[in-house]
Protein backbone atom coordinates (compact mmCIF):
# COMPACT_ATOMS: atom_id res chain seq x y z
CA UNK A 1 -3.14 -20.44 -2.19
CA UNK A 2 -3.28 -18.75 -5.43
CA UNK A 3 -0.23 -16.78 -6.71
CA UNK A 4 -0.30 -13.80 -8.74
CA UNK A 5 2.42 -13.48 -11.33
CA UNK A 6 1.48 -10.24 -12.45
CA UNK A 7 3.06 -6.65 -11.03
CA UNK A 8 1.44 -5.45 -7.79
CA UNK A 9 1.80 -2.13 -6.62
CA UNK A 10 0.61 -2.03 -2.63
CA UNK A 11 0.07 1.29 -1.08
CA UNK A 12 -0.67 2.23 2.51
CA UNK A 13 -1.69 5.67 1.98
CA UNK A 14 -1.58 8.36 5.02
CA UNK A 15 0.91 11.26 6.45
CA UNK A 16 3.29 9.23 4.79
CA UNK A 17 3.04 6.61 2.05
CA UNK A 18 4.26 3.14 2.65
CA UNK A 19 4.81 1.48 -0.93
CA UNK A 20 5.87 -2.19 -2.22
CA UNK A 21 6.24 -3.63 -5.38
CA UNK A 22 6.11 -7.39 -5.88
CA UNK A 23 7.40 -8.47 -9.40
CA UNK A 24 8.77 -11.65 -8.55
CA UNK A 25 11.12 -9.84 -6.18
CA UNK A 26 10.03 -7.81 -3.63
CA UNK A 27 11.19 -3.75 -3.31
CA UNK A 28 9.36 -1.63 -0.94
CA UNK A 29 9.77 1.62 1.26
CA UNK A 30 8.25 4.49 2.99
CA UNK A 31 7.80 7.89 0.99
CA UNK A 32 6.86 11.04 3.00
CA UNK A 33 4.47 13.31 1.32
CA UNK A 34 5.54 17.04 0.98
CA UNK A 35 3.54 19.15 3.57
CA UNK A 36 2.90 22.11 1.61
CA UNK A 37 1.74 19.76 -1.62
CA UNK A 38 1.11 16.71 -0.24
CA UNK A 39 -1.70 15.37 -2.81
CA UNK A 40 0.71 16.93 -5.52
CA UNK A 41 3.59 14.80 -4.37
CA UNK A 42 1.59 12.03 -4.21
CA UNK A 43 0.69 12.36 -8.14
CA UNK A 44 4.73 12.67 -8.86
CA UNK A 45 4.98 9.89 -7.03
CA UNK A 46 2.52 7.58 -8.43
CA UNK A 47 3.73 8.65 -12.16
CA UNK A 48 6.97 7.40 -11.07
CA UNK A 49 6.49 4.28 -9.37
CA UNK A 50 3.92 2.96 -12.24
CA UNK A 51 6.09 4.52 -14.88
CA UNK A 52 9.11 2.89 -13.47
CA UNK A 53 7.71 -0.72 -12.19
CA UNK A 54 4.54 -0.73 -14.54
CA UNK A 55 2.37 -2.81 -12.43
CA UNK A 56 -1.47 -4.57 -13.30
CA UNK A 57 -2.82 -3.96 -10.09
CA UNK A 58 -2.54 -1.59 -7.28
CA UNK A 59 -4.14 -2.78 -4.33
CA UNK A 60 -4.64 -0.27 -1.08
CA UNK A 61 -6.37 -0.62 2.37
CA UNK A 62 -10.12 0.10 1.94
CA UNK A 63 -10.62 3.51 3.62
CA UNK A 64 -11.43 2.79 7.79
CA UNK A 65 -10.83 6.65 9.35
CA UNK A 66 -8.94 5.46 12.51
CA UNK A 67 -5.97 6.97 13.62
CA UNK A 68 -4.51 9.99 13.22
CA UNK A 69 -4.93 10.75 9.82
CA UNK A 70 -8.28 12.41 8.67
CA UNK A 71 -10.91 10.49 7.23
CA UNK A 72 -11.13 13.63 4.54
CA UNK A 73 -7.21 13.58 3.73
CA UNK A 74 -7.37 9.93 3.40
CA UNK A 75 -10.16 10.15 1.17
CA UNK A 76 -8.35 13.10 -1.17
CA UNK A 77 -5.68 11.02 -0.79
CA UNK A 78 -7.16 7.62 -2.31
CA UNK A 79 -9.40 10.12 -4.92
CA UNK A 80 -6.06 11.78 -6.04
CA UNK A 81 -4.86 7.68 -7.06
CA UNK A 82 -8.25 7.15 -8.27
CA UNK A 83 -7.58 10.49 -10.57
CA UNK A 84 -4.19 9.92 -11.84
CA UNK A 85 -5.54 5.96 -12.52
CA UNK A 86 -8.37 8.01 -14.76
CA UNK A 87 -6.31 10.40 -16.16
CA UNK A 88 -3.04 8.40 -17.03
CA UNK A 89 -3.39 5.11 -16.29
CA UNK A 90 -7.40 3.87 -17.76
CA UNK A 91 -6.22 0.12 -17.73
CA UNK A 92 -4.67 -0.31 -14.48
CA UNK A 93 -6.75 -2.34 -11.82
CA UNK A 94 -7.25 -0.58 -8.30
CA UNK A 95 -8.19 -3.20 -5.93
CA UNK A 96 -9.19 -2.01 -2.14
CA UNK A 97 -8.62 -4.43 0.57
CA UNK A 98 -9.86 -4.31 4.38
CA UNK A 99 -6.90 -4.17 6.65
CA UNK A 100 -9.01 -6.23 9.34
CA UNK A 101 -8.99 -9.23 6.43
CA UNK A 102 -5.09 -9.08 5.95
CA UNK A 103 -4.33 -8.99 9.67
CA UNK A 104 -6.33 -11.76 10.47
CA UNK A 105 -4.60 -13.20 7.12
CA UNK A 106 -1.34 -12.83 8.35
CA UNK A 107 -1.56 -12.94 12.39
CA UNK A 108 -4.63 -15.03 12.82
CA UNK A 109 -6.83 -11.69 14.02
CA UNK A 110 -7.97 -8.96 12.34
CA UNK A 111 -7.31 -6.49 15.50
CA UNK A 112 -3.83 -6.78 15.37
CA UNK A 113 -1.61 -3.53 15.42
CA UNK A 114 0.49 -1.93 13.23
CA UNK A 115 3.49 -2.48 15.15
CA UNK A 116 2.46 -6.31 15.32
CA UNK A 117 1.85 -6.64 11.42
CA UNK A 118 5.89 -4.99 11.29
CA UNK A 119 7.58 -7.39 13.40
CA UNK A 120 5.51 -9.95 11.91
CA UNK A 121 6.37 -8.48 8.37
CA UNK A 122 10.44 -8.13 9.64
CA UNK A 123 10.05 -11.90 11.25
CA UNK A 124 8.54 -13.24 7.49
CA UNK A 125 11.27 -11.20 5.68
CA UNK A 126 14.14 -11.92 8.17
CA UNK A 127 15.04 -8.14 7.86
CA UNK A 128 14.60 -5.21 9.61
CA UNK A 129 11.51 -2.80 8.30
CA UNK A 130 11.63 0.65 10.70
CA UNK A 131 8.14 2.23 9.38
CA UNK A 132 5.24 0.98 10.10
CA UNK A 133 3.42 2.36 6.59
CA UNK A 134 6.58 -0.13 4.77
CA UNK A 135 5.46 -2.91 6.52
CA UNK A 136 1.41 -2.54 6.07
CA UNK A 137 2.24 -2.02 2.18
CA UNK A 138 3.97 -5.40 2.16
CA UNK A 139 1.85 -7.51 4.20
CA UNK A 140 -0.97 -5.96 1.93
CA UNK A 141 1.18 -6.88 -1.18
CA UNK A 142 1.49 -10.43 -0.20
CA UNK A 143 -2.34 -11.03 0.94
CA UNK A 144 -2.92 -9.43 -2.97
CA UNK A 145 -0.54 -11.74 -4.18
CA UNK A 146 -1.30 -14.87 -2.80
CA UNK A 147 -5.08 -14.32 -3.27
């Protein structure tokens, strides 16, 4: 098991954005994107959080369009990181992961649901996480981190 000491930023991107930041500590929460602006928000966001927690990496959940998000929001909504990255941020490494890989990872299968990956999350932590998007973010934070 390798650990990373740098700054990871882990996003699980959708209707709302689950976020965690591991920097020797670990800080994470859910952010809900404005309706109306939603890819805007996301920008503010993401000028922020990397402003704020400067991290090396960012590491998100390769794009798999299941669920109720739409594969063309959740692509605008990865190109809008990939934009701000090119704009803003030239250095900083983007790193996709599969969800399937991180599940199995974490639960021992890679079909696991979200709801299992947060009470596994909340049972790892000993705390309680209430959004689902949190609690991909940090399981995909730690598989980053430890890999």
């Amino acid at each position: 098991m390798m650990t990373d000491n740098r700054t990871i930023l882990a996003l699980d991107m959708g209707t709302a954005t689950g976020w965690c930041i591991w920097n020797g500590k670990l800080i994470s929460k859910r952010k809900r994107l404005s309706e109306g602006s939603k890819y805007k928000s996301l920008w503010k966001f993401l000028e922020f959080t990397i402003d704020k927690y400067k991290p090396d990496r960012i590491v998100i959940e390769r794009l798999l369009p299941i669920g109720p998000v739409t594969p063309l929001a959740l692509a605008t909504l990865h190109g809008t990181l990939y934009t701000i990255k090119e704009v803003r941020y030239p250095l900083l490494e983007i790193e996709e992961m599969d969800v399937r890989v991180i599940r199995k990872w974490l639960l021992g299968r890679g079909n696991a649901t979200k709801e299992e990956v947060r009470l596994e999350v909340q049972k790892r932590l000993n705390r309680n996480i209430d959004s689902l998007d949190e609690s991909d973010a940090i399981a995909l934070c730690f598989y980053a981190r430890d890999h």
